[in-house]
C-alpha atoms as a PDB file:
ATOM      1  CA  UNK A   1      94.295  87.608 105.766  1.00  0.00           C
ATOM      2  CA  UNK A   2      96.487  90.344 104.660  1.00  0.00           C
ATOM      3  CA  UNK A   3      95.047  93.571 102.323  1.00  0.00           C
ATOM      4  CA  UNK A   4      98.316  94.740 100.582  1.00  0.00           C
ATOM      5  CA  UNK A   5      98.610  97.459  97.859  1.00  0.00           C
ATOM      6  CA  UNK A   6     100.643  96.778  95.068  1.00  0.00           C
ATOM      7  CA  UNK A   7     102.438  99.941  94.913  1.00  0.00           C
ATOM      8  CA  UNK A   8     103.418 100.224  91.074  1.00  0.00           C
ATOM      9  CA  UNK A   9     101.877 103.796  90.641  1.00  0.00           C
ATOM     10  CA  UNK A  10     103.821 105.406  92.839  1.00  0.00           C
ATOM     11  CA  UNK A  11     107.244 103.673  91.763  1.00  0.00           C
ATOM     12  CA  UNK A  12     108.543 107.164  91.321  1.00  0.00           C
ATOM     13  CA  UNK A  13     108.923 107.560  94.980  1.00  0.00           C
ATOM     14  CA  UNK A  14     111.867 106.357  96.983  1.00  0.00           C
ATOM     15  CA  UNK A  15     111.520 103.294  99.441  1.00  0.00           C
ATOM     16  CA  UNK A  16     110.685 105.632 102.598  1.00  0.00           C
ATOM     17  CA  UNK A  17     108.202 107.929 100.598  1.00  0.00           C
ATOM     18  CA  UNK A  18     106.790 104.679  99.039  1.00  0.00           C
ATOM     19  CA  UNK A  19     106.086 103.424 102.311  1.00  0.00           C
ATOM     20  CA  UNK A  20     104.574 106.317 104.217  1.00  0.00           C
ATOM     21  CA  UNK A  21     102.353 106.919 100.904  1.00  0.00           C
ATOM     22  CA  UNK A  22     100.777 103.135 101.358  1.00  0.00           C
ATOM     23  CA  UNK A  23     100.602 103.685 105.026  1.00  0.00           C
ATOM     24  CA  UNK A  24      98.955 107.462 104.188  1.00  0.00           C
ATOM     25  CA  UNK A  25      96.403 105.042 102.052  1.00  0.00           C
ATOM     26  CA  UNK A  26      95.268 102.711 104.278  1.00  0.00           C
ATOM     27  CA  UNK A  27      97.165  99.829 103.751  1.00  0.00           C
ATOM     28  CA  UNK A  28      99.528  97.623 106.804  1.00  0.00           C
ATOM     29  CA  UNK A  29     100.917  95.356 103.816  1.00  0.00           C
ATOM     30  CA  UNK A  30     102.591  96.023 101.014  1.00  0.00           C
ATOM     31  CA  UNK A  31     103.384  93.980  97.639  1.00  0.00           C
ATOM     32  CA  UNK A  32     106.843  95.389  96.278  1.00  0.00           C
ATOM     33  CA  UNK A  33     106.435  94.809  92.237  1.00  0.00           C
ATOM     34  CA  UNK A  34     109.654  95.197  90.295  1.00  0.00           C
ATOM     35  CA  UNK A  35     111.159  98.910  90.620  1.00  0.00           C
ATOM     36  CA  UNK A  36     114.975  99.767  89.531  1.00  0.00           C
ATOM     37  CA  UNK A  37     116.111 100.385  92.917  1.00  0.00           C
ATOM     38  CA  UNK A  38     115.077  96.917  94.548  1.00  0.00           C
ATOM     39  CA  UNK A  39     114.036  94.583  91.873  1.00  0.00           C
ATOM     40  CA  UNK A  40     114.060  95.460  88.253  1.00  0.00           C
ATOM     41  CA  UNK A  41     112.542  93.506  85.360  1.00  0.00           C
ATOM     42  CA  UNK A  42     114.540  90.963  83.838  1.00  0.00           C
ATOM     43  CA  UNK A  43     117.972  92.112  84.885  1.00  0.00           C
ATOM     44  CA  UNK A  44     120.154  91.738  88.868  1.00  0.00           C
ATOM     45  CA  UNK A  45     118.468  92.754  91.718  1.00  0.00           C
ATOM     46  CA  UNK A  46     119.916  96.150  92.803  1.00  0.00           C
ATOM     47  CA  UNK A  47     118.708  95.407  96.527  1.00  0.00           C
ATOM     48  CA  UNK A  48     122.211  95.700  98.139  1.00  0.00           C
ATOM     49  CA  UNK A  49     122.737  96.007 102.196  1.00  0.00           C
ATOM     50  CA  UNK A  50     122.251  99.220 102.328  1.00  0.00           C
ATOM     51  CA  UNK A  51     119.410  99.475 100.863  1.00  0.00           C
ATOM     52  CA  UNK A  52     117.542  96.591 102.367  1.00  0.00           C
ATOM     53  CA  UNK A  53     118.592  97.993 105.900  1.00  0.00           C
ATOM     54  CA  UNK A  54     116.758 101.318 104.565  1.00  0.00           C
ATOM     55  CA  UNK A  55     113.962  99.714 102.929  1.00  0.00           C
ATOM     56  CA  UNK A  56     113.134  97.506 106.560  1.00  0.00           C
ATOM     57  CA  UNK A  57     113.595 100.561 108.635  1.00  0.00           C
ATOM     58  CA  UNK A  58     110.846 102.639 106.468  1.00  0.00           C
ATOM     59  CA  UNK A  59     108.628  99.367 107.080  1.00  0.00           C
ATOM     60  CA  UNK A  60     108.986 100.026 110.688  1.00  0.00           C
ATOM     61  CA  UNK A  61     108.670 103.293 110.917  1.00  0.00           C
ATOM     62  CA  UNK A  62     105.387 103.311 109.169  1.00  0.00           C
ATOM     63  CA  UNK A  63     104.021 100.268 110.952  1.00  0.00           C
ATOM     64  CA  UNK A  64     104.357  98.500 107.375  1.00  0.00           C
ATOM     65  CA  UNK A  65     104.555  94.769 106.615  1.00  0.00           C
ATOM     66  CA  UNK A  66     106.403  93.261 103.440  1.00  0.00           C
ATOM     67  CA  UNK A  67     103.611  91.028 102.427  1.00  0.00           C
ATOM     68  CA  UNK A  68     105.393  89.934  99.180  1.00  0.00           C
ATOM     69  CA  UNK A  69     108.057  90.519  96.499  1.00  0.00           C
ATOM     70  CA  UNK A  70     107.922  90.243  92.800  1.00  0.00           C
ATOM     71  CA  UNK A  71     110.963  89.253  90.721  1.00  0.00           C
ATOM     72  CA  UNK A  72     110.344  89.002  87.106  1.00  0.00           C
ATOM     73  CA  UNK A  73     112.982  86.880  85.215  1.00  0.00           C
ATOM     74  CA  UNK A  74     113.465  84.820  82.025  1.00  0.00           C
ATOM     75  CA  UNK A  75     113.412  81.603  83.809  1.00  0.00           C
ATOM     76  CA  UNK A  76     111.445  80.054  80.970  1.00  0.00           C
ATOM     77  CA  UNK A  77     113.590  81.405  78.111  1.00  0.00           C
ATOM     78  CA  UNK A  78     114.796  78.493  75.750  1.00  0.00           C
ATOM     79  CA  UNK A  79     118.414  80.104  75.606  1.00  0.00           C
ATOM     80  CA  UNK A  80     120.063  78.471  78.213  1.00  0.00           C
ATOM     81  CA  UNK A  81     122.276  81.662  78.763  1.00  0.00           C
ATOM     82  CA  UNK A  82     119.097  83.955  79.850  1.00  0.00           C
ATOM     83  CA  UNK A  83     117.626  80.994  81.692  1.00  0.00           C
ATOM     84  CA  UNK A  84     120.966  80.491  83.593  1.00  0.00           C
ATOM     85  CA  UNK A  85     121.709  84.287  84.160  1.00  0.00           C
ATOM     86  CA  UNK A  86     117.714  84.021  85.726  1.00  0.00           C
ATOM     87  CA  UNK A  87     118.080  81.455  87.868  1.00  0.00           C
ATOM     88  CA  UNK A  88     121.401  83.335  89.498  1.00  0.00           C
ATOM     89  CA  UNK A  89     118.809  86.242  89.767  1.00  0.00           C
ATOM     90  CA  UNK A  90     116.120  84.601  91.353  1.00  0.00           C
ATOM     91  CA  UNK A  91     118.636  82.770  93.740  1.00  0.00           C
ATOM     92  CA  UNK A  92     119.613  86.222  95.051  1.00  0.00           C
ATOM     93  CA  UNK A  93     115.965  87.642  95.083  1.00  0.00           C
ATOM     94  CA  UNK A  94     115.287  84.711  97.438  1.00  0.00           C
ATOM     95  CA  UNK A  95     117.810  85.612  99.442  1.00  0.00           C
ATOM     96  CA  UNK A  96     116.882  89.309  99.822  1.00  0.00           C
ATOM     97  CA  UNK A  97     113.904  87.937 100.638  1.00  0.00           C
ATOM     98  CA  UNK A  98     115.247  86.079 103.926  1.00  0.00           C
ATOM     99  CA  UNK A  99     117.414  89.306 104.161  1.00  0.00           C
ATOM    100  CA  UNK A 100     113.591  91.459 104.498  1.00  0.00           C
ATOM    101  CA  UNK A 101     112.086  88.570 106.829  1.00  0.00           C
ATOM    102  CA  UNK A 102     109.572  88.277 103.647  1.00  0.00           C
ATOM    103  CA  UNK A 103     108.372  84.706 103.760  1.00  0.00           C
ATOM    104  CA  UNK A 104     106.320  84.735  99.945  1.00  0.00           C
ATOM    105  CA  UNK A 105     107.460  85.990  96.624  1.00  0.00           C
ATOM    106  CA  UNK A 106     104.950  86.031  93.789  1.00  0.00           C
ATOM    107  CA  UNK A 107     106.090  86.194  90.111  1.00  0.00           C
ATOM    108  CA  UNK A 108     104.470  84.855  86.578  1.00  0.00           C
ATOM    109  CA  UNK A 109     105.491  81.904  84.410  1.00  0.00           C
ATOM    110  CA  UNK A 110     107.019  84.260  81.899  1.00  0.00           C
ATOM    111  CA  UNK A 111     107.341  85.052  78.675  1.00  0.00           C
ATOM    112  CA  UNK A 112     109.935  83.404  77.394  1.00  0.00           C
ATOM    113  CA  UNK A 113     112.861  84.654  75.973  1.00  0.00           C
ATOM    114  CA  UNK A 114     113.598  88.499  75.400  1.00  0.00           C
ATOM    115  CA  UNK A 115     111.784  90.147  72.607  1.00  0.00           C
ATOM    116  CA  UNK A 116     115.138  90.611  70.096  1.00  0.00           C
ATOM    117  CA  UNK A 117     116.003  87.182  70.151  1.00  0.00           C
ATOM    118  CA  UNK A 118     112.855  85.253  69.856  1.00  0.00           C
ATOM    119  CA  UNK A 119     112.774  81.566  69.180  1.00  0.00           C
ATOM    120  CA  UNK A 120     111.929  80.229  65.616  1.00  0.00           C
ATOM    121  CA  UNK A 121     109.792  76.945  65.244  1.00  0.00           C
ATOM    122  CA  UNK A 122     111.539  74.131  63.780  1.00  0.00           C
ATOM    123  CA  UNK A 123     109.487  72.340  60.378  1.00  0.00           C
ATOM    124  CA  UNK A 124     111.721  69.345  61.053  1.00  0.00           C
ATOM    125  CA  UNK A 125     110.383  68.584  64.439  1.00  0.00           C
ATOM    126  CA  UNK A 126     112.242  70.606  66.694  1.00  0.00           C
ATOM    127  CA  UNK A 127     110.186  71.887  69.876  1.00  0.00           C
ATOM    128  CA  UNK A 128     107.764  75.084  69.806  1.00  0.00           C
ATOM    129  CA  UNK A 129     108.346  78.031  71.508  1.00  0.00           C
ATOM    130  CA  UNK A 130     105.516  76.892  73.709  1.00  0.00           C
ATOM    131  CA  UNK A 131     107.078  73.587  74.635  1.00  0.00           C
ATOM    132  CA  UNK A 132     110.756  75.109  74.647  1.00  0.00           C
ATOM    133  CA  UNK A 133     109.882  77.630  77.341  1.00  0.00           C
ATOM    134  CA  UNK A 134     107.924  74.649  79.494  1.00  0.00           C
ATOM    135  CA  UNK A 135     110.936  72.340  79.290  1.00  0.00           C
ATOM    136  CA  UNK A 136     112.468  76.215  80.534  1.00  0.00           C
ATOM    137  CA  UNK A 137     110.918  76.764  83.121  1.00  0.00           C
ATOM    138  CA  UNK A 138     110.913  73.043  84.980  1.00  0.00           C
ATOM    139  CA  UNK A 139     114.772  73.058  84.869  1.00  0.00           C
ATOM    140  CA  UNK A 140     114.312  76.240  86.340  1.00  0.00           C
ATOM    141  CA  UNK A 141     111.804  75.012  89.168  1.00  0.00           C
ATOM    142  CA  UNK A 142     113.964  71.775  89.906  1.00  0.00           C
ATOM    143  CA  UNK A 143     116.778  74.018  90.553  1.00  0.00           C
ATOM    144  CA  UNK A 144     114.751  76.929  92.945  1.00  0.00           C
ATOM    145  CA  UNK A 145     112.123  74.868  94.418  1.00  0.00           C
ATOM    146  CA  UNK A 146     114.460  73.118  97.060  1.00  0.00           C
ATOM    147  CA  UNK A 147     115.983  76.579  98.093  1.00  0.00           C
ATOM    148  CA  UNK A 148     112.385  77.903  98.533  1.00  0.00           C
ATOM    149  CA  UNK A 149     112.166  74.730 100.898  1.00  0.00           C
ATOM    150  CA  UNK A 150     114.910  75.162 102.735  1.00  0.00           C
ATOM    151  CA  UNK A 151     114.591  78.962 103.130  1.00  0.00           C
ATOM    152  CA  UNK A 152     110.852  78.594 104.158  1.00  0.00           C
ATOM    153  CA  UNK A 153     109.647  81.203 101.250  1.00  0.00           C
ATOM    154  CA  UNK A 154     106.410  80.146  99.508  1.00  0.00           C
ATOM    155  CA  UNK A 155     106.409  81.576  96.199  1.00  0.00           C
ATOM    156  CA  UNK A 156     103.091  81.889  94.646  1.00  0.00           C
ATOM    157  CA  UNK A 157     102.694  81.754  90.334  1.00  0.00           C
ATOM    158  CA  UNK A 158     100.366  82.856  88.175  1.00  0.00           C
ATOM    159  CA  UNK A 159      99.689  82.533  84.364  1.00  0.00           C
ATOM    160  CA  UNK A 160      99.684  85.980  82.531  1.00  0.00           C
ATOM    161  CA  UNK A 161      98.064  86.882  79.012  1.00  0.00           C
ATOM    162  CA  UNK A 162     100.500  86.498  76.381  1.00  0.00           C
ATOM    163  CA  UNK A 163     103.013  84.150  78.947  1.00  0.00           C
ATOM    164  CA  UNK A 164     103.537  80.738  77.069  1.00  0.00           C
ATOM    165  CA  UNK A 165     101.216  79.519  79.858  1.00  0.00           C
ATOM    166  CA  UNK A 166      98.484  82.039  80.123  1.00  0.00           C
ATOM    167  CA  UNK A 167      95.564  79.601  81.179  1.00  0.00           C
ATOM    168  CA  UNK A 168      94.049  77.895  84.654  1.00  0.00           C
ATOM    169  CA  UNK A 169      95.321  74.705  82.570  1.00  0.00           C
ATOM    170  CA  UNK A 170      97.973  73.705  82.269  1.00  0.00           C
ATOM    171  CA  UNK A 171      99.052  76.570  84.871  1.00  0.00           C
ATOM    172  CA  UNK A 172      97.127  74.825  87.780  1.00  0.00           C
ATOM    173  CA  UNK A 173      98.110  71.003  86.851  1.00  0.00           C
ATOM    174  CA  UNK A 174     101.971  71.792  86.653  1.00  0.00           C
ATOM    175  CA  UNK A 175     101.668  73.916  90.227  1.00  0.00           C
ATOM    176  CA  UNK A 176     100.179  70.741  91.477  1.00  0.00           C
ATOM    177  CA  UNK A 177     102.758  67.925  89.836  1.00  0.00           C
ATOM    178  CA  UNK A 178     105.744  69.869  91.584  1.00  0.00           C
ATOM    179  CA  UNK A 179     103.942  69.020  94.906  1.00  0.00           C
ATOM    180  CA  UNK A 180     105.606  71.533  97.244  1.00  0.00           C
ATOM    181  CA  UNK A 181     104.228  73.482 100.156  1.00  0.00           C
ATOM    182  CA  UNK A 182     106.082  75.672  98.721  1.00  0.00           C
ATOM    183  CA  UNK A 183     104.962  76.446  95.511  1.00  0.00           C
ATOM    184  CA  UNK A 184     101.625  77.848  95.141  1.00  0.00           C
ATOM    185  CA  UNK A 185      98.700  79.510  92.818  1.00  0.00           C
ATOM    186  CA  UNK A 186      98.320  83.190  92.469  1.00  0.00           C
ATOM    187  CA  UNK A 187      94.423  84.083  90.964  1.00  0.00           C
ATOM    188  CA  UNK A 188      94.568  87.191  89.362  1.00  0.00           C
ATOM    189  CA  UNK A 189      91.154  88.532  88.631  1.00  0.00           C
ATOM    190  CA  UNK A 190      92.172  91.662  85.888  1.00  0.00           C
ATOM    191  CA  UNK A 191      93.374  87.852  84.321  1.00  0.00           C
ATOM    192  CA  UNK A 192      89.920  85.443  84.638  1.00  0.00           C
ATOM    193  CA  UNK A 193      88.785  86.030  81.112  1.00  0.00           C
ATOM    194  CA  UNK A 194      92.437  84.224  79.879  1.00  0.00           C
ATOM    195  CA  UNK A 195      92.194  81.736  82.421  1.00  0.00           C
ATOM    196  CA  UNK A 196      88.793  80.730  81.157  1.00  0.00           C
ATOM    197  CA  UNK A 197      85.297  80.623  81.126  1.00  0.00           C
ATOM    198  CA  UNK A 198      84.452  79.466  84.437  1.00  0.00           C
ATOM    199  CA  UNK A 199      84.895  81.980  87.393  1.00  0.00           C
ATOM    200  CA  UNK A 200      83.117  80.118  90.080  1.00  0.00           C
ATOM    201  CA  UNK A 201      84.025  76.623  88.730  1.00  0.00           C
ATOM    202  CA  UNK A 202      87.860  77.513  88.504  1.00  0.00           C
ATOM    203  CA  UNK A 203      87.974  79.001  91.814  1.00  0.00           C
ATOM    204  CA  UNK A 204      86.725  75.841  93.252  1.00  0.00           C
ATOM    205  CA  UNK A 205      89.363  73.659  91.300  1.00  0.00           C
ATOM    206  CA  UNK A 206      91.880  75.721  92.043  1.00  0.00           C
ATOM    207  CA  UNK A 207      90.286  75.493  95.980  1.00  0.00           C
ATOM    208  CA  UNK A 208      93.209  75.092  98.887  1.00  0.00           C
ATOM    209  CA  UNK A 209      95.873  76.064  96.327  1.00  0.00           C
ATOM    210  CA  UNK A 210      94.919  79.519  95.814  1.00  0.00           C
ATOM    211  CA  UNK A 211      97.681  81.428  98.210  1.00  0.00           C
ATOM    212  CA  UNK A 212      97.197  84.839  96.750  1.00  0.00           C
ATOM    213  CA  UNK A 213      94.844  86.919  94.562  1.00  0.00           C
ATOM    214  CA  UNK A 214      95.474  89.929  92.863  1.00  0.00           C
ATOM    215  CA  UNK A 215      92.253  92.750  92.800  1.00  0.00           C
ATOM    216  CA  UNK A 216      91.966  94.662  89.548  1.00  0.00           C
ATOM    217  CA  UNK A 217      88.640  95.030  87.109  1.00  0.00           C
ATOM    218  CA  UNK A 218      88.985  94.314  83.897  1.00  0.00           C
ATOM    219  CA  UNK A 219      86.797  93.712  80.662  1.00  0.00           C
ATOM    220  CA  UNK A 220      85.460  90.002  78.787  1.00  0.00           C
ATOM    221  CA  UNK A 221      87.708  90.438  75.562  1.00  0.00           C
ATOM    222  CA  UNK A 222      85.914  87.485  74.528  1.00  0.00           C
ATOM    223  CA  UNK A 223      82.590  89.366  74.721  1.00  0.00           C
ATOM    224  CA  UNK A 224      80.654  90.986  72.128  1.00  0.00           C
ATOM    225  CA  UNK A 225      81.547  88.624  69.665  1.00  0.00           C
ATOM    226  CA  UNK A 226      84.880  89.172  70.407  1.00  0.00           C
ATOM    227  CA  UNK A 227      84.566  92.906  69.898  1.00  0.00           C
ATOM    228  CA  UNK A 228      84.557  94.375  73.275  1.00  0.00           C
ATOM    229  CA  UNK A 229      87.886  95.342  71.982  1.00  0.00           C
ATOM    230  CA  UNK A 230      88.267  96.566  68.577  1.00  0.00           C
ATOM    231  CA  UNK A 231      91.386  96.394  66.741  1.00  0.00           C
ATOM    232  CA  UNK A 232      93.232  97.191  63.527  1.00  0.00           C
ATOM    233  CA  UNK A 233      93.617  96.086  61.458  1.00  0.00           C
ATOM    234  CA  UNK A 234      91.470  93.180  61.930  1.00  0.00           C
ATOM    235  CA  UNK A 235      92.725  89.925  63.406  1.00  0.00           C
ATOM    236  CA  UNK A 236      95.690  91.306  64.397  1.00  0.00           C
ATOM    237  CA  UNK A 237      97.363  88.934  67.141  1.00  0.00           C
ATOM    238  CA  UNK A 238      97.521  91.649  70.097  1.00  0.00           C
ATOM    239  CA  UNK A 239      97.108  90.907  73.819  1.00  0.00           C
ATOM    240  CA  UNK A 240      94.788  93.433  76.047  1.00  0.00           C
ATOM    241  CA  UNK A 241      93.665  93.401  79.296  1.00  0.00           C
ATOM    242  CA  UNK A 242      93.342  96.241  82.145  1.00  0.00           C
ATOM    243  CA  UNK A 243      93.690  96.669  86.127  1.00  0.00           C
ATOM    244  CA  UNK A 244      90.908  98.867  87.024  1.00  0.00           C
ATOM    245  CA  UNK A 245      89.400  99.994  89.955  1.00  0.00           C
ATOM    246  CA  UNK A 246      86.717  97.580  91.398  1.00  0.00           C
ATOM    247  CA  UNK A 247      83.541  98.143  89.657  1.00  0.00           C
ATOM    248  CA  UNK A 248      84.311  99.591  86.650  1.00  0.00           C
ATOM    249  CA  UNK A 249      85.170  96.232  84.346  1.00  0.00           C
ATOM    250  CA  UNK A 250      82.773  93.439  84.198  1.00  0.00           C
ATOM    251  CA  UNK A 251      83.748  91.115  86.905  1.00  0.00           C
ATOM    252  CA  UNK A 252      81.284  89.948  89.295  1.00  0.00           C
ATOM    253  CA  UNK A 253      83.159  90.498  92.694  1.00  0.00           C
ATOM    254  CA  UNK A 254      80.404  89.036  94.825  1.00  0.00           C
ATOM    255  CA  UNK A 255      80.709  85.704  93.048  1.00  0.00           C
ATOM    256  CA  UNK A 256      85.037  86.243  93.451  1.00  0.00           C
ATOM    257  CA  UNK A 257      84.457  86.902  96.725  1.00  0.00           C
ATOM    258  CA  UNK A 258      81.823  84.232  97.796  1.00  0.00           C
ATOM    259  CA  UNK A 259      83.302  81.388  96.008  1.00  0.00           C
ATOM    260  CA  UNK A 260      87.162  82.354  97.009  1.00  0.00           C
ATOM    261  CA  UNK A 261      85.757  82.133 100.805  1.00  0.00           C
ATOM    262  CA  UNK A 262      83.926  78.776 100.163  1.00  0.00           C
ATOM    263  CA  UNK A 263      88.179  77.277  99.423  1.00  0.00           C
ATOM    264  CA  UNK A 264      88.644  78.733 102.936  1.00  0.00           C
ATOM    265  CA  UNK A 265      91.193  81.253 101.739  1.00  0.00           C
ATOM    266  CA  UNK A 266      93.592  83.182 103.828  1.00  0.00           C
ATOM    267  CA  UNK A 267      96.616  85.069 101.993  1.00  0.00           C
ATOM    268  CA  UNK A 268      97.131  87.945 100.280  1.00  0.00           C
ATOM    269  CA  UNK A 269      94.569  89.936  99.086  1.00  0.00           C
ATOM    270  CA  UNK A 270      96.805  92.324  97.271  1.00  0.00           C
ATOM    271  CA  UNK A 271      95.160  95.718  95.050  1.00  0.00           C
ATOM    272  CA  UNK A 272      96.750  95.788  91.786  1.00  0.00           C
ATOM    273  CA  UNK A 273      95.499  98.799  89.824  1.00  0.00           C
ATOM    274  CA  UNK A 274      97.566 100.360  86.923  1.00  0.00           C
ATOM    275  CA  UNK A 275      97.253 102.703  84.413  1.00  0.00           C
ATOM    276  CA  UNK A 276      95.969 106.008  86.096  1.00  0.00           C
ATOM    277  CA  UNK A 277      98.827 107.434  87.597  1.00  0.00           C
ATOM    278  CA  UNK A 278      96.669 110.594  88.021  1.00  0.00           C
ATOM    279  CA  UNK A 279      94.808 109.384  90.299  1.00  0.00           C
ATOM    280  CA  UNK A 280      96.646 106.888  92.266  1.00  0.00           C
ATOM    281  CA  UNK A 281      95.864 107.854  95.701  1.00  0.00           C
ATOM    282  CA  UNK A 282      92.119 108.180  95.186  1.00  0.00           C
ATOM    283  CA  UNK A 283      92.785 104.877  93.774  1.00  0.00           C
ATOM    284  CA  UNK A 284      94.800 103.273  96.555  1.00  0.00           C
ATOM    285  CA  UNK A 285      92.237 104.274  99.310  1.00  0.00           C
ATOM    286  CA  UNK A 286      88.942 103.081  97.077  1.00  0.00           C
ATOM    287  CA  UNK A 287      90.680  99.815  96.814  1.00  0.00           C
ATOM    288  CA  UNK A 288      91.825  99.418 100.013  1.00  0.00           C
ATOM    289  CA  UNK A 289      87.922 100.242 101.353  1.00  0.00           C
ATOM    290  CA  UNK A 290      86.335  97.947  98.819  1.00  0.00           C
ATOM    291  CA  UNK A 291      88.597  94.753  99.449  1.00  0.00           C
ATOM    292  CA  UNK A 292      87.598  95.744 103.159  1.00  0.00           C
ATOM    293  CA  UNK A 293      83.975  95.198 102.742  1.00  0.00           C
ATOM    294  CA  UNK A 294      83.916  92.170 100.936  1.00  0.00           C
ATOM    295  CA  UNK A 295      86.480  90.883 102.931  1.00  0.00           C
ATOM    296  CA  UNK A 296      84.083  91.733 105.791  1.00  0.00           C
ATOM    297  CA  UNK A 297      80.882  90.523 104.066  1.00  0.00           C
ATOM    298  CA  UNK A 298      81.804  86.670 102.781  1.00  0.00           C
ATOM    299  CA  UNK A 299      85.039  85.985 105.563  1.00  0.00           C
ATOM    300  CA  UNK A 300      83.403  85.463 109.269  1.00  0.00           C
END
């Protein structure tokens, strides 16, 4: 199993400061989330040979494994020029991938397409946004899944809040129709009360396709009447969700933890908190402590 640390807090550090800071913390792995330098949102990667050879040789030095990368792309937009110019970037992200000896990438199913063109909903039958950005994202997948193959990468999804697939269904089912090796789940717990109701029974559905999991805490939105968040003005449509330390949300880690070692799990345990810059080392080596001991307690 490997314990990486997501190291999004501390983007403002180059690659070599980056990765003596997540050694300095604790951590042998690391999960490289988009940054401009490597791989920004949405646009190229900037990962050129240069860098890459830098970026390996601060692994080394620091005893440091890449455990994962993160691309984040419109591969699901409906306008087949952002959903072309994604593919294109994902094709290279794979490669830089190879290039790093980095045998997973890890990404979401997206949220369609960017935020200043939108997609309107046809009254005369035409497809939703919803069922535009599926029919997206499996040209997408019939194109990338094969060079995943042949490359050897395993690239683990997982449905986001506010994605046009933000639930265990249909996320899990589609995952599971493509029926690759190479294509995976990704549980992210700061994520559970989108996915559904269900920790413990989802877990167990999802079982032997669960690759990688994502540690944050987070609060039930859907608690409290629906008022464990209050905003206005009322029934606005607004997505929220946090990635807290362990502990100070509502999930129950000793059921995560139990019921993720009952599908005889053994990937990427990767800490993903966000949000309090200030205190991102104190952060970092909590994390990397508490992952430890439940790792230790339910994984003999």
């Amino acid at each position: 199993m490997k314990i990486a640390l997501d190291p999004y807090m501390h983007r403002h550090l180059g690659l070599p400061d980056l990765c003596r800071k997540t050694a300095e913390l604790g951590y042998e792995y690391l999960e490289l989330s988009p940054r401009e330098d490597f791989l920004p949102w949405w646009v190229r990667p900037r990962a050129h040979k240069e860098r890459i050879a830098q970026f390996k040789k601060a692994l080394r030095d620091h005893n440091l494994q890449l455990a994962s990368l993160l691309p984040m792309y419109r591969w699901a937009s409906p306008h087949e020029d952002e959903r072309r110019a994604a593919v294109n970037y994902w094709k290279e992200a794979i490669q830089v991938a190879v290039e790093m000896g980095c045998t997973t990438m890890n990404s979401e199913f997206g949220r369609g397409p960017s935020p200043d063109r939108g997609h309107k909903v046809s009254c005369c039958g035409g497809l939703h946004s919803h069922e535009s950005s599926e029919a997206a994202w499996w040209r997408s997948m019939e194109e990338l899944v094969p060079i995943l193959e042949s490359e050897g990468v395993t690239l683990n999804v997982e449905p986001h809040p506010e994605d046009w697939c933000e639930t265990l269904h249909p996320a899990l089912d589609m995952l599971k129709t493509i029926g690759s090796d190479n294509v995976k789940f990704l549980y992210c717990t700061p994520h559970t009360f989108y996915f559904g109701d269900d920790m413990k029974a989802m877990i167990a559905e999802a079982g032997s396709m669960i690759a990688h999991v994502h540690i944050a805490d987070t609060y039930n939105h859907k608690a409290s009447s629906g008022l464990r968040y209050i905003v206005n003005p009322p029934g606005a449509k607004v997505t929220v969700h946090q990635h807290m330390d362990m502990h100070q949300g509502e999930i129950d880690w000793d059921l995560f933890f139990s019921e993720l070692a009952k599908t005889g799990f053994d990937g990427i345990v990767t800490a993903c908190v966000f949000g309090w810059e200030e205190r991102a080392d104190e952060s970092g080596r909590f994390m990397r402590k508490e992952i430890q001991a439940y790792v230790d307690k339910y994984f003999r």
